[in-house]
PDB file of N, CA and C in Angstrom:
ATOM      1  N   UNK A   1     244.326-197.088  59.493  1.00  0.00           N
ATOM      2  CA  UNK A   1     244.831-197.060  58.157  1.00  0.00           C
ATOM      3  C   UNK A   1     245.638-198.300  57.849  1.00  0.00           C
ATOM      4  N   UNK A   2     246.310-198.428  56.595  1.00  0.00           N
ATOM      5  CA  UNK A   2     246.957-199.506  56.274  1.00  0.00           C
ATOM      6  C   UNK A   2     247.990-199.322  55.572  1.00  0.00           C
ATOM      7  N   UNK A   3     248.727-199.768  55.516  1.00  0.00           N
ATOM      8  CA  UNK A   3     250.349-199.587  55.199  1.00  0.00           C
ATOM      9  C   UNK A   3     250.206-199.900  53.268  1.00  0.00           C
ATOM     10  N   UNK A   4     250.479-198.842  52.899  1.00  0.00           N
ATOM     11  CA  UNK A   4     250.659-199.263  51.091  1.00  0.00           C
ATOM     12  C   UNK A   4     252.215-199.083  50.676  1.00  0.00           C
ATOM     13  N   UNK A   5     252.673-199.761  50.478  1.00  0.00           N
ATOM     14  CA  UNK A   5     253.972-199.826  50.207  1.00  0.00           C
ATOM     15  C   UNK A   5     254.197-199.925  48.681  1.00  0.00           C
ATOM     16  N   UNK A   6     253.135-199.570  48.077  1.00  0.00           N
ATOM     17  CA  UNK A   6     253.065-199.409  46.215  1.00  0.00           C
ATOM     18  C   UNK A   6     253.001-197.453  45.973  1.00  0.00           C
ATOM     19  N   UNK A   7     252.360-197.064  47.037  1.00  0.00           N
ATOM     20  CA  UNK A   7     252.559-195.536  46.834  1.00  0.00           C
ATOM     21  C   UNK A   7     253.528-194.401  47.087  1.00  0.00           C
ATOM     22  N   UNK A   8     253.567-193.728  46.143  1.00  0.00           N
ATOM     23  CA  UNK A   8     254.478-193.080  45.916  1.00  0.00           C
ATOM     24  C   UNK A   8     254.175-191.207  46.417  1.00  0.00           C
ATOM     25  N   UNK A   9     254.840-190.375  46.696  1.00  0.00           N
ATOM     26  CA  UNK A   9     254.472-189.065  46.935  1.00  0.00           C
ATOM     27  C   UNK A   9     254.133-188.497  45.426  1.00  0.00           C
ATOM     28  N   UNK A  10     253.298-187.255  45.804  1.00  0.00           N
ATOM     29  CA  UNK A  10     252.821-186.718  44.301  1.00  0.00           C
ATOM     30  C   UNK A  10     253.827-186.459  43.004  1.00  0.00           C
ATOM     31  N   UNK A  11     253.455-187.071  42.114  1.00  0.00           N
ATOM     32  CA  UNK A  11     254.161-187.127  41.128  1.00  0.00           C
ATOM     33  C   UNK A  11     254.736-185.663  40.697  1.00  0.00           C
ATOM     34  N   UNK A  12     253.724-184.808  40.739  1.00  0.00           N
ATOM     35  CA  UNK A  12     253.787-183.459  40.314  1.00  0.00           C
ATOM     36  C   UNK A  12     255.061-182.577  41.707  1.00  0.00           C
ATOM     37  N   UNK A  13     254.987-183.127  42.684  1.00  0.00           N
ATOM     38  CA  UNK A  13     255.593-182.779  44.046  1.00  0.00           C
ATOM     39  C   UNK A  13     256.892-183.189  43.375  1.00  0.00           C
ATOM     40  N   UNK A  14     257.036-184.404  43.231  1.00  0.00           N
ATOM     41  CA  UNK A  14     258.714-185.152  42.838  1.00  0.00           C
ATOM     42  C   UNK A  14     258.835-184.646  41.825  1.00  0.00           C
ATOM     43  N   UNK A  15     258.583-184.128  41.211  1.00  0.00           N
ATOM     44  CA  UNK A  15     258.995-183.036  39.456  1.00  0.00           C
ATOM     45  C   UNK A  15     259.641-181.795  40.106  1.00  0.00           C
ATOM     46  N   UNK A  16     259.049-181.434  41.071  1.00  0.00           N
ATOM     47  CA  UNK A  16     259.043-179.867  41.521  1.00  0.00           C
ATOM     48  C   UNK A  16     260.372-180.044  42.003  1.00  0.00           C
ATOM     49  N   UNK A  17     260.400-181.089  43.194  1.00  0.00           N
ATOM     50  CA  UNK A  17     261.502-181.236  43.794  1.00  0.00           C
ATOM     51  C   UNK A  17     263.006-181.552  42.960  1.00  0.00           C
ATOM     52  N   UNK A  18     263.119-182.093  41.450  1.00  0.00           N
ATOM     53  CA  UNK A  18     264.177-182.466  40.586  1.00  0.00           C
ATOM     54  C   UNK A  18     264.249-180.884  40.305  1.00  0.00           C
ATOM     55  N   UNK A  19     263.280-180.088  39.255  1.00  0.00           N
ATOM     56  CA  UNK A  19     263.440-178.630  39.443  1.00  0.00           C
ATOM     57  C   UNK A  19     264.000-177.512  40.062  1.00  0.00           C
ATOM     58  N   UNK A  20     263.149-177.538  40.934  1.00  0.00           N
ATOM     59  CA  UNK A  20     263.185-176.345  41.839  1.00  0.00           C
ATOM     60  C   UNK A  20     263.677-176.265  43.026  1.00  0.00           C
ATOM     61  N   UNK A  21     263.791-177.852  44.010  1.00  0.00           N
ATOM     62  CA  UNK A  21     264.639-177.992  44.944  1.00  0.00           C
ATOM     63  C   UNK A  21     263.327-178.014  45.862  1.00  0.00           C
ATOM     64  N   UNK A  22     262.052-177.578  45.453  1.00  0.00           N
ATOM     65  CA  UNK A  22     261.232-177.241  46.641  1.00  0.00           C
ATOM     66  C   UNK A  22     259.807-178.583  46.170  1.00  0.00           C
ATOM     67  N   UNK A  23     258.845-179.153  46.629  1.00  0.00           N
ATOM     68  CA  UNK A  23     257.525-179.885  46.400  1.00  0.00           C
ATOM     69  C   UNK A  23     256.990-178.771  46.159  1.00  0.00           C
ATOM     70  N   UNK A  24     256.746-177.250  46.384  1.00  0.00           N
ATOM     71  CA  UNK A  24     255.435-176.359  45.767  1.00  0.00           C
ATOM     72  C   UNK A  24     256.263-175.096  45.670  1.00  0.00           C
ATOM     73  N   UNK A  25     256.702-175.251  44.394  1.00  0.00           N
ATOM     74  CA  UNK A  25     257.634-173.602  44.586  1.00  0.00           C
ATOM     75  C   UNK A  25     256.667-172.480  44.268  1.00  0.00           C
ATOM     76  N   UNK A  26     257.685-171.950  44.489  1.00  0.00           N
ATOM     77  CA  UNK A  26     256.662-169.750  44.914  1.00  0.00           C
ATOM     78  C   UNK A  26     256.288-169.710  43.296  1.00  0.00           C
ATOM     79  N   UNK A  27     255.588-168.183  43.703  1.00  0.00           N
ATOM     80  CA  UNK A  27     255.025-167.739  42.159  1.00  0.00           C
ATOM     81  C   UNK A  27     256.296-167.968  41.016  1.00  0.00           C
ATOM     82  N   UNK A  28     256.982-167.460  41.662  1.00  0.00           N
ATOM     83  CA  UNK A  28     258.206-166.929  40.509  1.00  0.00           C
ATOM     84  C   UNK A  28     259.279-167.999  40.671  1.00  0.00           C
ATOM     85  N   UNK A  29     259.216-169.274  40.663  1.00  0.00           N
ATOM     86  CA  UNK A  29     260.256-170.411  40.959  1.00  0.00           C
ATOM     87  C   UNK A  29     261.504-170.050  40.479  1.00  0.00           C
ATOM     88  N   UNK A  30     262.723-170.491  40.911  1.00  0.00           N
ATOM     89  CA  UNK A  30     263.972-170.792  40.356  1.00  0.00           C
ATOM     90  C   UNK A  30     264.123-171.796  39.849  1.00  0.00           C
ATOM     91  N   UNK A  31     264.608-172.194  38.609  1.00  0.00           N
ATOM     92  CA  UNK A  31     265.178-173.747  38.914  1.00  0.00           C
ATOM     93  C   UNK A  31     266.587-173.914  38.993  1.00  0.00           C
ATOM     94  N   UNK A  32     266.649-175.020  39.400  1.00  0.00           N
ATOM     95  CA  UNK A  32     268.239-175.682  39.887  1.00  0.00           C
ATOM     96  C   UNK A  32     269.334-175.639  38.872  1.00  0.00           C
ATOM     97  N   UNK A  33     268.578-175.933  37.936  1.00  0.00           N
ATOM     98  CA  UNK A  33     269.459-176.154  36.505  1.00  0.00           C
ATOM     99  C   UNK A  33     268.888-175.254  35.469  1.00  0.00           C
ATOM    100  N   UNK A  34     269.818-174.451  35.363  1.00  0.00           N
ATOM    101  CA  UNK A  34     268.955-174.244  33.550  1.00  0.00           C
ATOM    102  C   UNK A  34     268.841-174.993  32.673  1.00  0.00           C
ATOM    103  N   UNK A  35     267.249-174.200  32.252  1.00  0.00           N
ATOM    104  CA  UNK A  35     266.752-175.100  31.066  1.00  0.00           C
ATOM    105  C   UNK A  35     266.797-176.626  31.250  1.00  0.00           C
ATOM    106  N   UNK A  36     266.748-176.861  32.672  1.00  0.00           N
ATOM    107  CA  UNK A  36     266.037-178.385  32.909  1.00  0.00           C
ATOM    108  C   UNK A  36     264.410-177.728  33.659  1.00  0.00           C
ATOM    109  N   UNK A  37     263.560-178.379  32.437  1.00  0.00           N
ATOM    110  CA  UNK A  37     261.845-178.419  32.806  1.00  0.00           C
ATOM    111  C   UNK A  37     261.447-179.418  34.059  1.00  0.00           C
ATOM    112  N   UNK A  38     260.314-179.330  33.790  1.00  0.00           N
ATOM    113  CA  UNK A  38     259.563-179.999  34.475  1.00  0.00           C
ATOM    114  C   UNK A  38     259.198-181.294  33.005  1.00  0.00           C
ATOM    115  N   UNK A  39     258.819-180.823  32.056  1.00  0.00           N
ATOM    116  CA  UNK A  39     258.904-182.067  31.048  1.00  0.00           C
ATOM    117  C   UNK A  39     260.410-182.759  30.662  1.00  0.00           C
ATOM    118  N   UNK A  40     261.451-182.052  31.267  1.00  0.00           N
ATOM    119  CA  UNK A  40     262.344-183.480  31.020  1.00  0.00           C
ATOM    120  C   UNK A  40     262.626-183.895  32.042  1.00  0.00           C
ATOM    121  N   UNK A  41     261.294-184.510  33.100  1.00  0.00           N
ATOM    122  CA  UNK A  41     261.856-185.244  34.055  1.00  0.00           C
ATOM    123  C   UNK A  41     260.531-186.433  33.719  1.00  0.00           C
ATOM    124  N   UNK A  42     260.736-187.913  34.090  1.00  0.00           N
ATOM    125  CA  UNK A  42     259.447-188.537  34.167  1.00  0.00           C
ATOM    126  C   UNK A  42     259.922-189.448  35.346  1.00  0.00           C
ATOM    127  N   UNK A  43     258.767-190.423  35.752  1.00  0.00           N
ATOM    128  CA  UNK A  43     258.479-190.867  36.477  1.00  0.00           C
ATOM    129  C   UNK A  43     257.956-192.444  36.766  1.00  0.00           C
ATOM    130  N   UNK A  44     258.638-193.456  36.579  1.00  0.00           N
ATOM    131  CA  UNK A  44     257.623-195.025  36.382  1.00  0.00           C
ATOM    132  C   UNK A  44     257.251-195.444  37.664  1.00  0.00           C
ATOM    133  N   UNK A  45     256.084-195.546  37.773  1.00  0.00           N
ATOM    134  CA  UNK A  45     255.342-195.402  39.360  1.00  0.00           C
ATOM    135  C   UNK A  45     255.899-197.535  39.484  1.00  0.00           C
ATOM    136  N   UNK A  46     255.850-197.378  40.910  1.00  0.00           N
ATOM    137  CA  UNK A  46     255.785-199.208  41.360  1.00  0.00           C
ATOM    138  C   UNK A  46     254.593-199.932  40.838  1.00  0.00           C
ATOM    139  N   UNK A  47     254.936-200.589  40.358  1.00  0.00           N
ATOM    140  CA  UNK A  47     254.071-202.142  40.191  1.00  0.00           C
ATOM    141  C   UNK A  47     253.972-203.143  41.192  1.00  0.00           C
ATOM    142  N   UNK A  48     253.323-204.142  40.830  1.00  0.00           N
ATOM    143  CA  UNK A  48     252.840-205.758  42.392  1.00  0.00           C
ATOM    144  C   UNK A  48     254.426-206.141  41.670  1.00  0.00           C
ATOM    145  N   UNK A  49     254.800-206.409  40.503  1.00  0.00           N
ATOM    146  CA  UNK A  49     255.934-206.631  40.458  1.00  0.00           C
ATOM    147  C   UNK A  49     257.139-206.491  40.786  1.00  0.00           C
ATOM    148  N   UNK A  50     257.268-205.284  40.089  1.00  0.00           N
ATOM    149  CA  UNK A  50     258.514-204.354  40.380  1.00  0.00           C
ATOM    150  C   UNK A  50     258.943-204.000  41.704  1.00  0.00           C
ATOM    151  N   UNK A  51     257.528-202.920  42.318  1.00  0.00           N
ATOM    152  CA  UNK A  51     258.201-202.844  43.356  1.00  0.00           C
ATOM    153  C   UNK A  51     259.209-201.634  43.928  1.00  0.00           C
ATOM    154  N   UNK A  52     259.061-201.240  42.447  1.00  0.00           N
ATOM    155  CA  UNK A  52     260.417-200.190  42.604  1.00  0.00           C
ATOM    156  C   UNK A  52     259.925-198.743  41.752  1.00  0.00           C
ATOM    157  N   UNK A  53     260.293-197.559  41.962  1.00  0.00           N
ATOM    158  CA  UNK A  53     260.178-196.147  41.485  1.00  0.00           C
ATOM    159  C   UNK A  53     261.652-195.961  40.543  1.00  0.00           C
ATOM    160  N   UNK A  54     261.270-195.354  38.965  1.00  0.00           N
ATOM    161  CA  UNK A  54     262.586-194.768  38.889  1.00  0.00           C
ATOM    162  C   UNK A  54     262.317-193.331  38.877  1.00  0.00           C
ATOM    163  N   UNK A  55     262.981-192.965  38.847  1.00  0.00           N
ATOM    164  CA  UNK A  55     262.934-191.161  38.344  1.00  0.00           C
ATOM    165  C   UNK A  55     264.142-190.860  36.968  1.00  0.00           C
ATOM    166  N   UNK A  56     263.776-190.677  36.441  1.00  0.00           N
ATOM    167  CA  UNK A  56     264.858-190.236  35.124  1.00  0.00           C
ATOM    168  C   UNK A  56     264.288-188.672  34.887  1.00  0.00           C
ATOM    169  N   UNK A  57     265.560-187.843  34.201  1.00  0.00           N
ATOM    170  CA  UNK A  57     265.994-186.878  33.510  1.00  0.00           C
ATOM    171  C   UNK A  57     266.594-186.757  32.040  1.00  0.00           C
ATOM    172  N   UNK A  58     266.194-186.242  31.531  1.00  0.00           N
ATOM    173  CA  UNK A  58     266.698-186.146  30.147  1.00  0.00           C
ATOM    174  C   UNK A  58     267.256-184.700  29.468  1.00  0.00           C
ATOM    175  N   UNK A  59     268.324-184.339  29.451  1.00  0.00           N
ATOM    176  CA  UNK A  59     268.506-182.734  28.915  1.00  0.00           C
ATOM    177  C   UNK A  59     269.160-182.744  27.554  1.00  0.00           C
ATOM    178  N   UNK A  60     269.046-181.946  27.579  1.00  0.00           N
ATOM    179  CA  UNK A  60     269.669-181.825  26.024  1.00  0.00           C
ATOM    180  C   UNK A  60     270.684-180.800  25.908  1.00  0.00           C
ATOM    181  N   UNK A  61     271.934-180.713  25.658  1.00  0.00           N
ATOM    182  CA  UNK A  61     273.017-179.973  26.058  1.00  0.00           C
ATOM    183  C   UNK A  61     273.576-179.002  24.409  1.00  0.00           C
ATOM    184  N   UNK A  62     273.145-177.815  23.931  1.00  0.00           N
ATOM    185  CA  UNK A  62     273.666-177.240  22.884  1.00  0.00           C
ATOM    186  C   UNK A  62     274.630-176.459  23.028  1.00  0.00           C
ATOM    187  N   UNK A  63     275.888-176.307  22.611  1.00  0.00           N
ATOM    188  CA  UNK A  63     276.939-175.522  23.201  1.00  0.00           C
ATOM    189  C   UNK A  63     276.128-174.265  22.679  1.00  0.00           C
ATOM    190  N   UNK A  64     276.842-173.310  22.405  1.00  0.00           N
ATOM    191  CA  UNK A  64     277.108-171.610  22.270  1.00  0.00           C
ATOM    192  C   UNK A  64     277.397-171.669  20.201  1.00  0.00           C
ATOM    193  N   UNK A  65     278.053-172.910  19.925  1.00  0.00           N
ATOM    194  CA  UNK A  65     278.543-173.362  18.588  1.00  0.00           C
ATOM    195  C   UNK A  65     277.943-174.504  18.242  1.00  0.00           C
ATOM    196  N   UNK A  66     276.185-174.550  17.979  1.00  0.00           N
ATOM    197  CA  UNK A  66     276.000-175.697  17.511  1.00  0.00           C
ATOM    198  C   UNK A  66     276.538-176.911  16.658  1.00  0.00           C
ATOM    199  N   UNK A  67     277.178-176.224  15.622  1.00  0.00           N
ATOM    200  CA  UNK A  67     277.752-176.976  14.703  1.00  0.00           C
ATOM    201  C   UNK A  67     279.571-176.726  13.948  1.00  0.00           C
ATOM    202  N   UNK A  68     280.183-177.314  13.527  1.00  0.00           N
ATOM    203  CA  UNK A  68     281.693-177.100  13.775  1.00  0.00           C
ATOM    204  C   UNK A  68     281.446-176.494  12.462  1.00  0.00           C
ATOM    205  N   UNK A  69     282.461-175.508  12.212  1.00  0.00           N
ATOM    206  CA  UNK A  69     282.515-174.671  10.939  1.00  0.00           C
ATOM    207  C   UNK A  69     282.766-175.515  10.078  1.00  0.00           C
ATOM    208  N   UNK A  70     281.951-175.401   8.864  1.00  0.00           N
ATOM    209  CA  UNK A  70     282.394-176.006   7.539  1.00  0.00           C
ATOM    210  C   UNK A  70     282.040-177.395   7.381  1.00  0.00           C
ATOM    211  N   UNK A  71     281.434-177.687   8.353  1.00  0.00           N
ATOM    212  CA  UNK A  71     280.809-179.125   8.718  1.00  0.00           C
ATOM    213  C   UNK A  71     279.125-179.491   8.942  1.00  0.00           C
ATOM    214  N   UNK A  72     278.964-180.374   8.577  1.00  0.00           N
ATOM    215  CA  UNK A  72     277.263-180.330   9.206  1.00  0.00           C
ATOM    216  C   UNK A  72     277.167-181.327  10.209  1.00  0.00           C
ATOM    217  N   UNK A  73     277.835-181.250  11.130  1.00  0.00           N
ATOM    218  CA  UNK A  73     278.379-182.301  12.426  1.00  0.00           C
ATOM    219  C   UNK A  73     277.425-181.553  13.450  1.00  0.00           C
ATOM    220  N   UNK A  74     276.212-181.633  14.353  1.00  0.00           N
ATOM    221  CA  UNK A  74     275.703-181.333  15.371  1.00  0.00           C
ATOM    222  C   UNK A  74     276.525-181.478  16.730  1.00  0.00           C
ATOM    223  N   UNK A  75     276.826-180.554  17.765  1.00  0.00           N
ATOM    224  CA  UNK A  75     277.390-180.429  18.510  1.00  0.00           C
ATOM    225  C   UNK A  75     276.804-181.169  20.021  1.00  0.00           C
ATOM    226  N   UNK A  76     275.830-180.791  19.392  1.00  0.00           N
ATOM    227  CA  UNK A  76     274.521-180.609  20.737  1.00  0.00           C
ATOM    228  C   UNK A  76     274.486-182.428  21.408  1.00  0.00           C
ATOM    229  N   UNK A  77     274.355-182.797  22.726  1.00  0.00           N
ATOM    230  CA  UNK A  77     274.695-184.161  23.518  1.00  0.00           C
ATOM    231  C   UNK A  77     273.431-184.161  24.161  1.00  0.00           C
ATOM    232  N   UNK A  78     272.820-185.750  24.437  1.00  0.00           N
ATOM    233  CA  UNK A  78     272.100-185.572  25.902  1.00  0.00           C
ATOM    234  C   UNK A  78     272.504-185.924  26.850  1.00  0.00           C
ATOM    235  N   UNK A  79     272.405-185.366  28.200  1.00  0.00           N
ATOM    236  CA  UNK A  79     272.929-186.092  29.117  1.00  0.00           C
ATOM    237  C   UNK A  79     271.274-186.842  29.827  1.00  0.00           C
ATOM    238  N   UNK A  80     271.458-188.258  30.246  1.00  0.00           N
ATOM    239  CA  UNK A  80     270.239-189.012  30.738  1.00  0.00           C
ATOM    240  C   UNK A  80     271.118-189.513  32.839  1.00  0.00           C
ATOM    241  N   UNK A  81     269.965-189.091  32.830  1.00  0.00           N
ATOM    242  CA  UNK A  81     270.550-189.898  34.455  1.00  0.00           C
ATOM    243  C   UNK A  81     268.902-190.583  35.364  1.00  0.00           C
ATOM    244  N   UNK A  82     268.914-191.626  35.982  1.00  0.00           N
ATOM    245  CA  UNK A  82     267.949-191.963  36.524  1.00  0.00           C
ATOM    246  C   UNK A  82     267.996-192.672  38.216  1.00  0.00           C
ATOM    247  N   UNK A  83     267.099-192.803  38.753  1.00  0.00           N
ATOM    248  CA  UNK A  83     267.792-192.844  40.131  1.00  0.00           C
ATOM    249  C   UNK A  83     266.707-194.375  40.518  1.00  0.00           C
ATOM    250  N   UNK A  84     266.842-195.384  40.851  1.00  0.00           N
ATOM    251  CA  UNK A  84     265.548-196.179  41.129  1.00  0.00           C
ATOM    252  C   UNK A  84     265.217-196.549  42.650  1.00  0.00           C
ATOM    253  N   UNK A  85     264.343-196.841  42.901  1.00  0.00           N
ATOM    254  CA  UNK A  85     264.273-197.202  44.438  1.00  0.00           C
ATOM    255  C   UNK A  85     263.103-197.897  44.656  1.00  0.00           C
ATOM    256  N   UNK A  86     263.210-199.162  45.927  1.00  0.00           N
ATOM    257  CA  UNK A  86     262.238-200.046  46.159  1.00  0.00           C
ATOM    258  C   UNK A  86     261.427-199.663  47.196  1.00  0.00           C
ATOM    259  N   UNK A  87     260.215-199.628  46.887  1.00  0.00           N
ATOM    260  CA  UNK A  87     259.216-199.279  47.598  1.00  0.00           C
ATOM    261  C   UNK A  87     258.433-200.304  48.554  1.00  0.00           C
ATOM    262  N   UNK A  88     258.867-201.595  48.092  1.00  0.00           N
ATOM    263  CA  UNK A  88     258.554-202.870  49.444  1.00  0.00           C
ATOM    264  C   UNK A  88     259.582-203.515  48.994  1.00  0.00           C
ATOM    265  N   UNK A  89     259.211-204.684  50.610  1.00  0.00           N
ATOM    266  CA  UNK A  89     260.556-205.619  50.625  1.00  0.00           C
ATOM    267  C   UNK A  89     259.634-206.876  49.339  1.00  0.00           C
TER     268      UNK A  89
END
């Protein structure tokens, strides 16, 4: 075999794992976070360039009180976090 240092583990595996904590969770999964999906996580695979993986998250945070009384001020925040890493020297 030959060493690829552009590939990455299954995309669908690294979703599971931000989720659920597990690469193939059971019938009935938990997740880690509520109301963090599997669609608010993505993925930018390495390039000959780059070189590098990020992983980002995106949630969307609505309190209990969307909006302040008497106001039309939205309460609701996202929080974004992303993690990157090099896949060759």
């Amino acid at each position: 075999g030959t060493l690829d240092f552009g590939s990455i583990a299954d995309e669908a595996n690294i979703k599971n794992v931000v989720v659920y904590g597990v690469p193939t969770p059971s019938a009935s999964p938990v997740q880690l976070l509520n109301y963090l999906s599997l669609d608010n996580i993505s993925i930018s695979i390495p390039t000959a360039a780059s070189k590098e993986v990020t992983l980002s998250a995106s949630y969307t945070y609505t309190p209990f009180f969307s909006r302040l009384p008497f106001r039309d001020t939205p309460l609701a925040f996202t929080f974004d976090a992303a993690a990157k890493m090099r896949t060759a020297p």
